[in-house]
C-alpha atoms as a PDB file:
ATOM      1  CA  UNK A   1    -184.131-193.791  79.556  1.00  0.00           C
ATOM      2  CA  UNK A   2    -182.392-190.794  79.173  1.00  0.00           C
ATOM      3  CA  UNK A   3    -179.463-189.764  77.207  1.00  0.00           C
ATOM      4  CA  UNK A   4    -177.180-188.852  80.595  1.00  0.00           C
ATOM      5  CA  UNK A   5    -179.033-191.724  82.118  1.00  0.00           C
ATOM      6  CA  UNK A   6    -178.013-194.186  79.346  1.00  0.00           C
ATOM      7  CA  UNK A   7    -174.375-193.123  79.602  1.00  0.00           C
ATOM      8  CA  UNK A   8    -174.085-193.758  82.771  1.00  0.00           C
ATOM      9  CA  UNK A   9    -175.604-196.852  83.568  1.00  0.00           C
ATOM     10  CA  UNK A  10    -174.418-198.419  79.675  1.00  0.00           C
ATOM     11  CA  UNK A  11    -171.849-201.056  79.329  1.00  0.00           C
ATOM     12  CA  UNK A  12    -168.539-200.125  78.764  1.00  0.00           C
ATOM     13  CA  UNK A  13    -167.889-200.650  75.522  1.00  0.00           C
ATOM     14  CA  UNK A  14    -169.528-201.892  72.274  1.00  0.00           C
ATOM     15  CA  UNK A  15    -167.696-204.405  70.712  1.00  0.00           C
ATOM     16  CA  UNK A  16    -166.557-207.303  72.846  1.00  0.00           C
ATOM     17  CA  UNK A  17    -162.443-206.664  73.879  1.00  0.00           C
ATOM     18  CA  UNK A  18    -160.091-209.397  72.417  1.00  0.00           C
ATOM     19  CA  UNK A  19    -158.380-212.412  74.844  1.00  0.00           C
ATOM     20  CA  UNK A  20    -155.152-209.879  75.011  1.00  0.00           C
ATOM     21  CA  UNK A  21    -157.104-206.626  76.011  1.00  0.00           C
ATOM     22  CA  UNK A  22    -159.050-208.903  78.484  1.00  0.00           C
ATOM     23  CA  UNK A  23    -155.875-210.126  79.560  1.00  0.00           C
ATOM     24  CA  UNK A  24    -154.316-207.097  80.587  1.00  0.00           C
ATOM     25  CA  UNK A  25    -157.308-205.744  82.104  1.00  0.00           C
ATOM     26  CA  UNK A  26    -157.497-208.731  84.928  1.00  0.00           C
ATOM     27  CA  UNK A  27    -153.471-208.107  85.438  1.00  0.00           C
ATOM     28  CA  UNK A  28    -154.094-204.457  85.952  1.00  0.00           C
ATOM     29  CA  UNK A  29    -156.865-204.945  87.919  1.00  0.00           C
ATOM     30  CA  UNK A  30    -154.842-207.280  90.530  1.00  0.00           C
ATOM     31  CA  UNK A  31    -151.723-205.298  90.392  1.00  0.00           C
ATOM     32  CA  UNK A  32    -153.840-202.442  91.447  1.00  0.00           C
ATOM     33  CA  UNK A  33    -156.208-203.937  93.889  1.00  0.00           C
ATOM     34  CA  UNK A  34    -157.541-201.751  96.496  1.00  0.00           C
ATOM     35  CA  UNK A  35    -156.226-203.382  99.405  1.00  0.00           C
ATOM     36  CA  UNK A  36    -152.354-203.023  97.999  1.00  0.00           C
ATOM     37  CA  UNK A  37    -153.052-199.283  96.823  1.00  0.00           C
ATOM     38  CA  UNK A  38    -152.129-197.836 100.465  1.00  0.00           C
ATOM     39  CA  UNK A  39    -149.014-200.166 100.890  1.00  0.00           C
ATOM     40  CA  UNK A  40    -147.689-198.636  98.013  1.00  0.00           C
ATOM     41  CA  UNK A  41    -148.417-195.064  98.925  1.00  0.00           C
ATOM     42  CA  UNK A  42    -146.808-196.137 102.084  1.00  0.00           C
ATOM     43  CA  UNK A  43    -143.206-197.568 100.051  1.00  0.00           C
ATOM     44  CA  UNK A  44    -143.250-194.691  98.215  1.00  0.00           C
ATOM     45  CA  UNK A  45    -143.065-192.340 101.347  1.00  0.00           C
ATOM     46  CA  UNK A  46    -141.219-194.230 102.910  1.00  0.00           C
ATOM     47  CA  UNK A  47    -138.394-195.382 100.901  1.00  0.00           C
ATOM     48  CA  UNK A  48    -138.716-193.155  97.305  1.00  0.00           C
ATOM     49  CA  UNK A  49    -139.590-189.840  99.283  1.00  0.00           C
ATOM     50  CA  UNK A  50    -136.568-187.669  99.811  1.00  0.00           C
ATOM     51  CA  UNK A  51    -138.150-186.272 103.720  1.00  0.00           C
ATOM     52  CA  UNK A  52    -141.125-187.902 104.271  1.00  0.00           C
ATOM     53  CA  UNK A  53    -139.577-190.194 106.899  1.00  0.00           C
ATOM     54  CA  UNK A  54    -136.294-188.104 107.299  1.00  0.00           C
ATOM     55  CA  UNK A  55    -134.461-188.725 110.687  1.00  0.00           C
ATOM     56  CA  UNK A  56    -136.120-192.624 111.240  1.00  0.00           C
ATOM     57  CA  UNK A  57    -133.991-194.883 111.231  1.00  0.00           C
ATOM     58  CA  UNK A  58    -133.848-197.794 108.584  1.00  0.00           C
ATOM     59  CA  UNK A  59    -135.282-200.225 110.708  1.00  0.00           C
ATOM     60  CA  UNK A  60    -138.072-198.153 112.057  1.00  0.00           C
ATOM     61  CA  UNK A  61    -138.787-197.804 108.636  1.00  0.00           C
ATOM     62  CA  UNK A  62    -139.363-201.211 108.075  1.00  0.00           C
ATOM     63  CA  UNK A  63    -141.723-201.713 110.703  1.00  0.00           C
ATOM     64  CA  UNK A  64    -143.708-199.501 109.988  1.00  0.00           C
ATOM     65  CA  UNK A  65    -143.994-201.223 106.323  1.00  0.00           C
ATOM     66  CA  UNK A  66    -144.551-203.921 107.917  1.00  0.00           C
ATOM     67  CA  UNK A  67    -147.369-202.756 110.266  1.00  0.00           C
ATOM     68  CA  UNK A  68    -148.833-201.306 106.734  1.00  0.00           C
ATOM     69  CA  UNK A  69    -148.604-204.759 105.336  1.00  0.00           C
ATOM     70  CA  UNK A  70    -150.089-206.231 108.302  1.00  0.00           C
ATOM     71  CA  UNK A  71    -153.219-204.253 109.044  1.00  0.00           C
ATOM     72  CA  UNK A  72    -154.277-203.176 105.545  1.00  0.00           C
ATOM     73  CA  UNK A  73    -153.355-206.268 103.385  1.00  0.00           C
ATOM     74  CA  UNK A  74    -152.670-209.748 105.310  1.00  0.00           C
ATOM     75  CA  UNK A  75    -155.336-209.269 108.606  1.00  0.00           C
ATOM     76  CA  UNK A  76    -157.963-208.169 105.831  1.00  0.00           C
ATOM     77  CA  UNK A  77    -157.485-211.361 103.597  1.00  0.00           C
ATOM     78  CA  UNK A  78    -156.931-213.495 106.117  1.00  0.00           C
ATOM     79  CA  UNK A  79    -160.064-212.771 108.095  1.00  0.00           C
ATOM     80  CA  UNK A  80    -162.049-212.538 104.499  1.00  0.00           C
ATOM     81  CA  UNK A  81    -160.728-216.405 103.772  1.00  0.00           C
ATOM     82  CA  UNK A  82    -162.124-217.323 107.358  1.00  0.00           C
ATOM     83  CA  UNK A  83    -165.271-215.934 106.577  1.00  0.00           C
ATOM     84  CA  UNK A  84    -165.395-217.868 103.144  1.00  0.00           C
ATOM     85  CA  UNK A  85    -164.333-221.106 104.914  1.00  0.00           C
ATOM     86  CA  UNK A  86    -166.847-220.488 108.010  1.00  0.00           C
ATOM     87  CA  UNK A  87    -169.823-219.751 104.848  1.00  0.00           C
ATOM     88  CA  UNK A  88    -169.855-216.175 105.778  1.00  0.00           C
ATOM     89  CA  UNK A  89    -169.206-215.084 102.565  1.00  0.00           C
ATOM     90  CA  UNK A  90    -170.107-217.229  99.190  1.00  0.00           C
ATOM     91  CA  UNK A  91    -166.675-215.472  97.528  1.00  0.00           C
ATOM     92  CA  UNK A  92    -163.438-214.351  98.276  1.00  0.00           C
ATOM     93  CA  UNK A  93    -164.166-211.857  94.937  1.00  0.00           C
ATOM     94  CA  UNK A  94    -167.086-209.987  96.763  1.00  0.00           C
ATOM     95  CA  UNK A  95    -168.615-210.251  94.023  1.00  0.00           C
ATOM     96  CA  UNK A  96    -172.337-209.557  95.527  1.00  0.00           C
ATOM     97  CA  UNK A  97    -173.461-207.442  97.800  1.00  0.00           C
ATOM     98  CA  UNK A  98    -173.933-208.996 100.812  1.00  0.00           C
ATOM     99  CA  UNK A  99    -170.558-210.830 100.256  1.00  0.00           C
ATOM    100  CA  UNK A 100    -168.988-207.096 100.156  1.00  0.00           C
ATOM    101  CA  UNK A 101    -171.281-205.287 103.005  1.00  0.00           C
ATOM    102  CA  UNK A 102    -169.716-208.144 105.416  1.00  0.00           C
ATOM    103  CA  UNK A 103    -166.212-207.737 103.824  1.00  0.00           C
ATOM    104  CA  UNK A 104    -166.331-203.778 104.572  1.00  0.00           C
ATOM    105  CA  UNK A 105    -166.711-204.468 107.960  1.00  0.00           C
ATOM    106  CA  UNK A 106    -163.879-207.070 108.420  1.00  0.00           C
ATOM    107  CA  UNK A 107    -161.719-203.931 106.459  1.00  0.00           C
ATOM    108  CA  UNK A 108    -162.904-201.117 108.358  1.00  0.00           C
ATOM    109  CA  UNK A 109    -162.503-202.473 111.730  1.00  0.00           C
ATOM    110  CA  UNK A 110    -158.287-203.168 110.494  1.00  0.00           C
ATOM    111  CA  UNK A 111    -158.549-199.809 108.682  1.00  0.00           C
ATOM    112  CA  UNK A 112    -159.379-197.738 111.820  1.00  0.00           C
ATOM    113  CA  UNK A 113    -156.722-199.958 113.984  1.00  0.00           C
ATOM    114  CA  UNK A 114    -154.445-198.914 111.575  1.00  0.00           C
ATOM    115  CA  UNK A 115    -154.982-195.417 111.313  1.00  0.00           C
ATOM    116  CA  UNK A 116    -155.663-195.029 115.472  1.00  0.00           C
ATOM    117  CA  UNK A 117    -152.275-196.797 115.605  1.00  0.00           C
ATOM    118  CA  UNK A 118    -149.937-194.495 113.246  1.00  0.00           C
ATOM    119  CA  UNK A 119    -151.401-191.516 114.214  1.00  0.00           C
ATOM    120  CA  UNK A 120    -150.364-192.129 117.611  1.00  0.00           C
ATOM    121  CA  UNK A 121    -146.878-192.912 116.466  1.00  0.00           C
ATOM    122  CA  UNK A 122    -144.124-190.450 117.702  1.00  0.00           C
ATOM    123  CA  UNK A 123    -142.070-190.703 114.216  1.00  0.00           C
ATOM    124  CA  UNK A 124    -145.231-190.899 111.929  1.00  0.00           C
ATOM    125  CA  UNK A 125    -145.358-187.905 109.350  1.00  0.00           C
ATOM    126  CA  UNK A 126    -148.550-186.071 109.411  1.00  0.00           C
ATOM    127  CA  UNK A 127    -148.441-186.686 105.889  1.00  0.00           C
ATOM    128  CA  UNK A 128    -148.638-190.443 106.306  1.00  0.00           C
ATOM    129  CA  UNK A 129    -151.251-190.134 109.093  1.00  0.00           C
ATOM    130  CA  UNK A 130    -153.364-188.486 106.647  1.00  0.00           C
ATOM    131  CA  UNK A 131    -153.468-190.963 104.002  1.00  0.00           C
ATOM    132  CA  UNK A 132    -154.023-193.734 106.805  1.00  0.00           C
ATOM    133  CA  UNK A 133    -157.433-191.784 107.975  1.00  0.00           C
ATOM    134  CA  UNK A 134    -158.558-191.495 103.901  1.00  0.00           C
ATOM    135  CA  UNK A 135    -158.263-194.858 102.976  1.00  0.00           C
ATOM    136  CA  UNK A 136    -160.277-195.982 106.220  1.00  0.00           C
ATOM    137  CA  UNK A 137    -162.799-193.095 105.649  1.00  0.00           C
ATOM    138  CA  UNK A 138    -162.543-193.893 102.066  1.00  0.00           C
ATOM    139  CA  UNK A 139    -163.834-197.921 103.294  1.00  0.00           C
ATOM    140  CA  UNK A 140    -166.596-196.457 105.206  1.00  0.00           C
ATOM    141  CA  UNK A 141    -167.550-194.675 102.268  1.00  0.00           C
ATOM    142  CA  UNK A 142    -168.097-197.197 100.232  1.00  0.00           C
ATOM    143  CA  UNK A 143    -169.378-199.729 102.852  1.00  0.00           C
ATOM    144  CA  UNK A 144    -172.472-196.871 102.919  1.00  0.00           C
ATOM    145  CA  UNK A 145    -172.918-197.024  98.914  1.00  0.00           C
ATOM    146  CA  UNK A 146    -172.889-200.819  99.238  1.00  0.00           C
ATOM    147  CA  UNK A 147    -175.502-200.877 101.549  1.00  0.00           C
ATOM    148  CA  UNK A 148    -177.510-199.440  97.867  1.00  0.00           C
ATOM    149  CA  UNK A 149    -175.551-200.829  95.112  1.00  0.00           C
ATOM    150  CA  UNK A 150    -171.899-201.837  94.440  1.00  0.00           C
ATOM    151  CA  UNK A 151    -169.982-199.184  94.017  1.00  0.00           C
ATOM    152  CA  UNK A 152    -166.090-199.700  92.328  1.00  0.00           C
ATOM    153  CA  UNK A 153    -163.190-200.142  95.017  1.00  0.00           C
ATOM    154  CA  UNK A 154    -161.181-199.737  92.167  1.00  0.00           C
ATOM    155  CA  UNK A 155    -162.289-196.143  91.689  1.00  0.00           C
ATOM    156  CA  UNK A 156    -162.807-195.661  95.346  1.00  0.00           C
ATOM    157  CA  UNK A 157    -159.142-196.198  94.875  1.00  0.00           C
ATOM    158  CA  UNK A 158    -158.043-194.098  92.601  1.00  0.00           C
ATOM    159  CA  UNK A 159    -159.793-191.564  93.320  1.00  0.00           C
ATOM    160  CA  UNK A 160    -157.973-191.656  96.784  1.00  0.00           C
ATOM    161  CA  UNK A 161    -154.938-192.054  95.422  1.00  0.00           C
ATOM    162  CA  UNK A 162    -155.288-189.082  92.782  1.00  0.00           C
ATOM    163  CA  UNK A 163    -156.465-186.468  95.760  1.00  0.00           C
ATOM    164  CA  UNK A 164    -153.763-187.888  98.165  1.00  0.00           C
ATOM    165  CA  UNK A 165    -151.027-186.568  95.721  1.00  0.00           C
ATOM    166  CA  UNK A 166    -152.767-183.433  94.560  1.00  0.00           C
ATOM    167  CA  UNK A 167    -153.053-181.916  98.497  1.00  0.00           C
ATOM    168  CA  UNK A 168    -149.610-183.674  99.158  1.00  0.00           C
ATOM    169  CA  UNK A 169    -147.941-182.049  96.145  1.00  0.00           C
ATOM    170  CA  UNK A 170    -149.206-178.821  97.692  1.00  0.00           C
ATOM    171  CA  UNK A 171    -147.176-178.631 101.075  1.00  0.00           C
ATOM    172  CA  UNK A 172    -144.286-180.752  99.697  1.00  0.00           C
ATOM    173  CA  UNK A 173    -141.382-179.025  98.681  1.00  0.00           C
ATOM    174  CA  UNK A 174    -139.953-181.642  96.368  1.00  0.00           C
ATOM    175  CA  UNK A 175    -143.608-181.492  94.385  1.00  0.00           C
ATOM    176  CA  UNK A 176    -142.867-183.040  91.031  1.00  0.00           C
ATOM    177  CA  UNK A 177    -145.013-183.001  87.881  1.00  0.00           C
ATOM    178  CA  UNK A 178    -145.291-186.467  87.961  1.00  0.00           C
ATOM    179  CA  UNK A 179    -147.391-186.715  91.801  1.00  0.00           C
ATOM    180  CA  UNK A 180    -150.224-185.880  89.172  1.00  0.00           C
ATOM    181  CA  UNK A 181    -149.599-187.498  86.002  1.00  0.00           C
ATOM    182  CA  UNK A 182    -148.421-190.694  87.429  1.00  0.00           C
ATOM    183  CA  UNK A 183    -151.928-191.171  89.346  1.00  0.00           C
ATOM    184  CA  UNK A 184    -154.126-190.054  86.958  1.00  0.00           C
ATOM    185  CA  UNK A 185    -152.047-192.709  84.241  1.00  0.00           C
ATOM    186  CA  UNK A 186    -152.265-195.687  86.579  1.00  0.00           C
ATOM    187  CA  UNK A 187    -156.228-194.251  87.719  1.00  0.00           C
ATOM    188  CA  UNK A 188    -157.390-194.185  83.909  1.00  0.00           C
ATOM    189  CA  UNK A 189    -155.917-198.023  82.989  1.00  0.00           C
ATOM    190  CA  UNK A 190    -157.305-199.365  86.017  1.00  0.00           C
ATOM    191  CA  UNK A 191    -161.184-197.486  85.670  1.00  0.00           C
ATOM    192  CA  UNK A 192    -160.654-198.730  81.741  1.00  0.00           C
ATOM    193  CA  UNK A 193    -159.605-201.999  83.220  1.00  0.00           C
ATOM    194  CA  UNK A 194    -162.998-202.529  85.173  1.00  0.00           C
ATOM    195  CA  UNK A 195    -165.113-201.282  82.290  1.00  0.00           C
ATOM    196  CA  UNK A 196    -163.530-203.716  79.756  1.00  0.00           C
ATOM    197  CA  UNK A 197    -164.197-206.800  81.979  1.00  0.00           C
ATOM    198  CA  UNK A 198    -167.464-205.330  82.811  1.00  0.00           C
ATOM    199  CA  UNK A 199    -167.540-205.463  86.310  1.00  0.00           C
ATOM    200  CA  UNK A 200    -169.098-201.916  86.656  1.00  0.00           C
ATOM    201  CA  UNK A 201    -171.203-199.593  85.037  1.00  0.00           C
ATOM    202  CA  UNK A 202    -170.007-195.842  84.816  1.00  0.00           C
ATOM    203  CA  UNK A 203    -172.548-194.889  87.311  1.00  0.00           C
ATOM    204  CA  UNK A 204    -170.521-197.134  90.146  1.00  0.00           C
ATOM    205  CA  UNK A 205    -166.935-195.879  88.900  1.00  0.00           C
ATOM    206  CA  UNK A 206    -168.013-192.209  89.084  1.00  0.00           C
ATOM    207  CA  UNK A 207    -169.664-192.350  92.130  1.00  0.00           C
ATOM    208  CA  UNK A 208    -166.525-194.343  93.629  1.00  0.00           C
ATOM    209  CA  UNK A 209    -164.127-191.914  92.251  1.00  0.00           C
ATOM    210  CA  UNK A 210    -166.285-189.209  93.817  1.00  0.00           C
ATOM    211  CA  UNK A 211    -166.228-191.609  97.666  1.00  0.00           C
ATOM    212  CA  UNK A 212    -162.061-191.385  96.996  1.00  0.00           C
ATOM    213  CA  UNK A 213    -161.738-188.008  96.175  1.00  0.00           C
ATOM    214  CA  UNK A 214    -163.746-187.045  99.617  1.00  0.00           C
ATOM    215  CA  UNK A 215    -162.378-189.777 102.223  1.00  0.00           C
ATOM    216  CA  UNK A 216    -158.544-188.023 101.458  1.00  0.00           C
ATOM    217  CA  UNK A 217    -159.856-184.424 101.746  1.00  0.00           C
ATOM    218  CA  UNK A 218    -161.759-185.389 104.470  1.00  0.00           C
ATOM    219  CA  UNK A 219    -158.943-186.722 106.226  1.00  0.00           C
ATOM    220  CA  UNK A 220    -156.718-183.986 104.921  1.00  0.00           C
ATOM    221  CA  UNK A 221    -158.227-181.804 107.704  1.00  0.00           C
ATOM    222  CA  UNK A 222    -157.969-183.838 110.828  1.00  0.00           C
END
């Protein structure tokens, strides 16, 4: 195996990570799961962002935080604990890859509902309707790795979440320094996260990052 080769498909790190680091890692890694990424994009437009939402009323607002909620975090678990009840699925973690190819689906089909939905929405931002269409693109994406080895959510994630700000920042005139550095601070703990516990190689967090990175600028055109 080669050196590039090695690197990539290696474990994480060397030395085994202490009870606190491992700690830390598993809290990271559900503060920052993939489903809640795009609910938080979503609070931050909608209720941090000085115009993103500017002339909707508050209580539009928070129905359409709601609707987030709804179609990208509850239907999706709620339909993945039906699947593990009905013996769909052999974990709620996805841990496998057949667990996660059935899982994609469940997610896409809410995804696109989601994204068909807002950008039909007189009082959606483009901005918002954008993001929507990534993270659903950004599901099939993966869903097609899957189908040849599991790929990182995590980094399909961040690396969503990273491009998101970077061709937001570009059009918004209230751009602040921090649409990149907070992303790329919260993207390197989590991709650290998932190589401590070992859940990935690099090969699968690259590639993921890569699936993220493509789903928003994909999106960022339609």
């Amino acid at each position: 195996m080669n050196t590039a080769s090695q690197y990539l498909h290696g474990s994480s790190t060397d030395a085994h990570p202490s009870r606190t680091v491992r700690f830390f890692a598993h809290l990271f890694s559900i503060v920052f799961h993939p489903l809640l990424i795009g609910s938080y994009v979503f609070a931050f437009l909608i209720y941090l962002h000085p115009s993103a939402f500017e002339g909707v009323d508050p209580r539009t607002k928070n129905l359409r935080m709601f609707s987030m909620v709804l179609f990208t975090i509850f239907f999706p678990t709620l339909s993945l604990f039906l699947a593990w009840r009905l013996k769909l699925i052999k974990s709620l973690s996805l841990e496998n890859r057949q667990d996660r190819l059935v899982g994609f689906i469940v997610t896409m089909f809410f995804y696109f509902w989601a994204s068909y939905v807002f950008r039909n929405l007189s009082d959606m931002p483009q901005v918002a309707a954008h993001f929507v269409l990534g993270i659903f693109l950004a599901v099939c994406g993966a869903w097609m790795c899957t189908i040849f080895y599991k790929v990182s959510l995590h980094a399909v994630a961040m690396g969503g979440l990273i491009c998101f700000f970077i061709l937001f920042g570009r059009e918004d005139p209230y751009v602040s320094g921090l649409y990149l550095v907070v992303p790329i601070l919260i993207a390197g703990i989590v991709c650290s996260s998932r190589l401590i516990l070992g859940a990935h190689n690099r090969f699968e967090m690259i590639t993921g990052f890569i699936v993220g990175i493509l789903a928003q600028a994909v999106a960022w055109l339609f």
